[in-house]
PDB file of N, CA and C in Angstrom:
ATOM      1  N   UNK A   1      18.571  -6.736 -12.473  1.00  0.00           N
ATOM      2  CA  UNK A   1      18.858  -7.317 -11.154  1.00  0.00           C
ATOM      3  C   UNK A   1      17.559  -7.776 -10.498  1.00  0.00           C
ATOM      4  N   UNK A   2      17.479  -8.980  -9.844  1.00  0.00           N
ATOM      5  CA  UNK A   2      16.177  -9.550 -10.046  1.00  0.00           C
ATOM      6  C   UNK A   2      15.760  -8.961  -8.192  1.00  0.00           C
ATOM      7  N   UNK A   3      16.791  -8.638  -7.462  1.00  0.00           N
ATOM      8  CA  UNK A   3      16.725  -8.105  -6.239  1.00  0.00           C
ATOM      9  C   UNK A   3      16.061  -6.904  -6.025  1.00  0.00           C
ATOM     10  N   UNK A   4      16.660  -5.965  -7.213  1.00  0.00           N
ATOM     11  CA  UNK A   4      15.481  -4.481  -7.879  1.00  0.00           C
ATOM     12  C   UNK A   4      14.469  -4.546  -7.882  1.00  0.00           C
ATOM     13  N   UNK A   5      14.490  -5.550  -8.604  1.00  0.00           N
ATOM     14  CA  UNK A   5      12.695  -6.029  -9.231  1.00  0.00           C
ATOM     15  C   UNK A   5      11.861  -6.182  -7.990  1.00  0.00           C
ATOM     16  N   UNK A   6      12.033  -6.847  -7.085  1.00  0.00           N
ATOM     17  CA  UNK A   6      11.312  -7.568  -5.775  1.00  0.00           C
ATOM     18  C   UNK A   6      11.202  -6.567  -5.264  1.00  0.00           C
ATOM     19  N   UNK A   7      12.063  -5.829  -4.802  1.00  0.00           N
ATOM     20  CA  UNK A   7      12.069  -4.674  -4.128  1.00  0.00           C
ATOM     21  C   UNK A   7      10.505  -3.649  -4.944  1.00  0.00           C
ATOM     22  N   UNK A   8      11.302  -3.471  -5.639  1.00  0.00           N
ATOM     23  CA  UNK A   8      10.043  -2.801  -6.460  1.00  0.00           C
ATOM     24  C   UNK A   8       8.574  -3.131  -6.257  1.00  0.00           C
ATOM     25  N   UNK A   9       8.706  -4.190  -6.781  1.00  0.00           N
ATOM     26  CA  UNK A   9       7.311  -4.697  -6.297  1.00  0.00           C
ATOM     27  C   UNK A   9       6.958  -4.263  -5.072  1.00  0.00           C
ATOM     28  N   UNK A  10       7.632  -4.855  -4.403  1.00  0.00           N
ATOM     29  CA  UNK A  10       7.073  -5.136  -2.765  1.00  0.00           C
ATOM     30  C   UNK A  10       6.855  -3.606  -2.587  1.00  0.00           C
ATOM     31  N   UNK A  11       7.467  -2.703  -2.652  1.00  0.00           N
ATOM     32  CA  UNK A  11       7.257  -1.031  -2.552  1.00  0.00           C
ATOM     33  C   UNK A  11       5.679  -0.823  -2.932  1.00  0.00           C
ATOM     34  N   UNK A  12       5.594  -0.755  -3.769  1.00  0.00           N
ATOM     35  CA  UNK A  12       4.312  -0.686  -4.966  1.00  0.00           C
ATOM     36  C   UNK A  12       3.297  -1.503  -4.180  1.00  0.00           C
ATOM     37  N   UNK A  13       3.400  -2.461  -3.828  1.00  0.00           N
ATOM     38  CA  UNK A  13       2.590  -3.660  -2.756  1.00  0.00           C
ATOM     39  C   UNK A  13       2.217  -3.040  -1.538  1.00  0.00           C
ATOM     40  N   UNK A  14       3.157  -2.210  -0.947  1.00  0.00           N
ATOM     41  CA  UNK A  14       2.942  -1.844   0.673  1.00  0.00           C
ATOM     42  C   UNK A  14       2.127  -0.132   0.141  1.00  0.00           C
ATOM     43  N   UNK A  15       2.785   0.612  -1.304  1.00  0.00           N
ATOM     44  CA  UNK A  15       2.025   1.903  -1.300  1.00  0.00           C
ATOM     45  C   UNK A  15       0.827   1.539  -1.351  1.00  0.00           C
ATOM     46  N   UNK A  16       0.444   0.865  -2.131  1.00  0.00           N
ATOM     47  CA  UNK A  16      -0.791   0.466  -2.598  1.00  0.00           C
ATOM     48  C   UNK A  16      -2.035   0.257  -1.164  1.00  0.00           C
ATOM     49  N   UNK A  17      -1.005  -0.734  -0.024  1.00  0.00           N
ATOM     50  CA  UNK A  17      -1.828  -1.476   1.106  1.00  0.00           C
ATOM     51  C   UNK A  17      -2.352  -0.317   2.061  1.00  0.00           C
ATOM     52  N   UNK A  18      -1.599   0.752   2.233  1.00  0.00           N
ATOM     53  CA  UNK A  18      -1.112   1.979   2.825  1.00  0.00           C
ATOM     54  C   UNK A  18      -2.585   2.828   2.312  1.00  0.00           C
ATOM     55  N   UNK A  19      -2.569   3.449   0.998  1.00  0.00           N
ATOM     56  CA  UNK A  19      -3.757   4.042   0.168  1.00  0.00           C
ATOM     57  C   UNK A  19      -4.678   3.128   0.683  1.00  0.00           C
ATOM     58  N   UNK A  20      -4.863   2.363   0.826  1.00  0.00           N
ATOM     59  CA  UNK A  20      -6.405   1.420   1.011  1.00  0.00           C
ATOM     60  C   UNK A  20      -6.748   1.326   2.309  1.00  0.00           C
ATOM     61  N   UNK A  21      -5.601   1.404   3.003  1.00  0.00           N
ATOM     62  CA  UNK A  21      -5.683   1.293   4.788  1.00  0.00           C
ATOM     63  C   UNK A  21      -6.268   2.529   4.609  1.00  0.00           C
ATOM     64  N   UNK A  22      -5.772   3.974   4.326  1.00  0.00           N
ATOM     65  CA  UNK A  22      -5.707   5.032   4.717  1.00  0.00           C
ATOM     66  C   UNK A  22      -7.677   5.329   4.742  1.00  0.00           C
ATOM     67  N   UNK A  23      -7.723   4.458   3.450  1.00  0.00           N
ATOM     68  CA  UNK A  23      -9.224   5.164   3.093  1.00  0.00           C
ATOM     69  C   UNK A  23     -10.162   4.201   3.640  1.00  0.00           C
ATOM     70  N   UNK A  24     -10.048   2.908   4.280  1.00  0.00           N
ATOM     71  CA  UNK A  24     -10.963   2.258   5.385  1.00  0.00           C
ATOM     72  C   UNK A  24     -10.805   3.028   6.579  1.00  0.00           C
ATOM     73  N   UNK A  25     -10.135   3.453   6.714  1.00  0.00           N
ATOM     74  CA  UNK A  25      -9.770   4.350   7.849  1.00  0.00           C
ATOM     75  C   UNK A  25     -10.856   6.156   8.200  1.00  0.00           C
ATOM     76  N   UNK A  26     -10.500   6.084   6.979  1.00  0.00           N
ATOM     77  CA  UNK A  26     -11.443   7.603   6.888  1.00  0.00           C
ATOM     78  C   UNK A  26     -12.820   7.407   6.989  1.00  0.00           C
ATOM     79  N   UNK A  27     -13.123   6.042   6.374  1.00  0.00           N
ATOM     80  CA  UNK A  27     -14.873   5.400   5.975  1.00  0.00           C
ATOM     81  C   UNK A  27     -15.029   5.214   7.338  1.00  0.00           C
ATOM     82  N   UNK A  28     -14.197   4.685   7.925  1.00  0.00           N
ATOM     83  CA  UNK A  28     -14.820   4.339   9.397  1.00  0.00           C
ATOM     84  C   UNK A  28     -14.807   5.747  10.730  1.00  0.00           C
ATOM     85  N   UNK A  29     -13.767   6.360  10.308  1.00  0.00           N
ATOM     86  CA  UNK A  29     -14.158   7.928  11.577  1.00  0.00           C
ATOM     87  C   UNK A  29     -15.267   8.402  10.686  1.00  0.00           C
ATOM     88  N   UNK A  30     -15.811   8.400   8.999  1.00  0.00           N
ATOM     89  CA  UNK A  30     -17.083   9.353   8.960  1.00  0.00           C
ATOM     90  C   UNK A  30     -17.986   8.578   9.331  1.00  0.00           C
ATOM     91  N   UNK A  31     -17.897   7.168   9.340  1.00  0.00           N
ATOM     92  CA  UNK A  31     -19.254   6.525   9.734  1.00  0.00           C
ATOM     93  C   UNK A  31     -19.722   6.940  10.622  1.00  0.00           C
TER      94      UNK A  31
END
């Protein structure tokens, strides 16, 4: 189902954006 698929992705897309936010985030309160 090609609707799965997208979904999927896009999940995987936002965990991913989320982990990377999280850790500019931390770099900048230890700065």
């Amino acid at each position: 189902d090609k609707n799965k698929d997208f979904k999927r992705k896009a999940d995987e897309f936002l965990s991913s954006l989320n982990k990377r936010m999280r850790k500019l985030s931390d770099e900048l309160c230890r700065g």
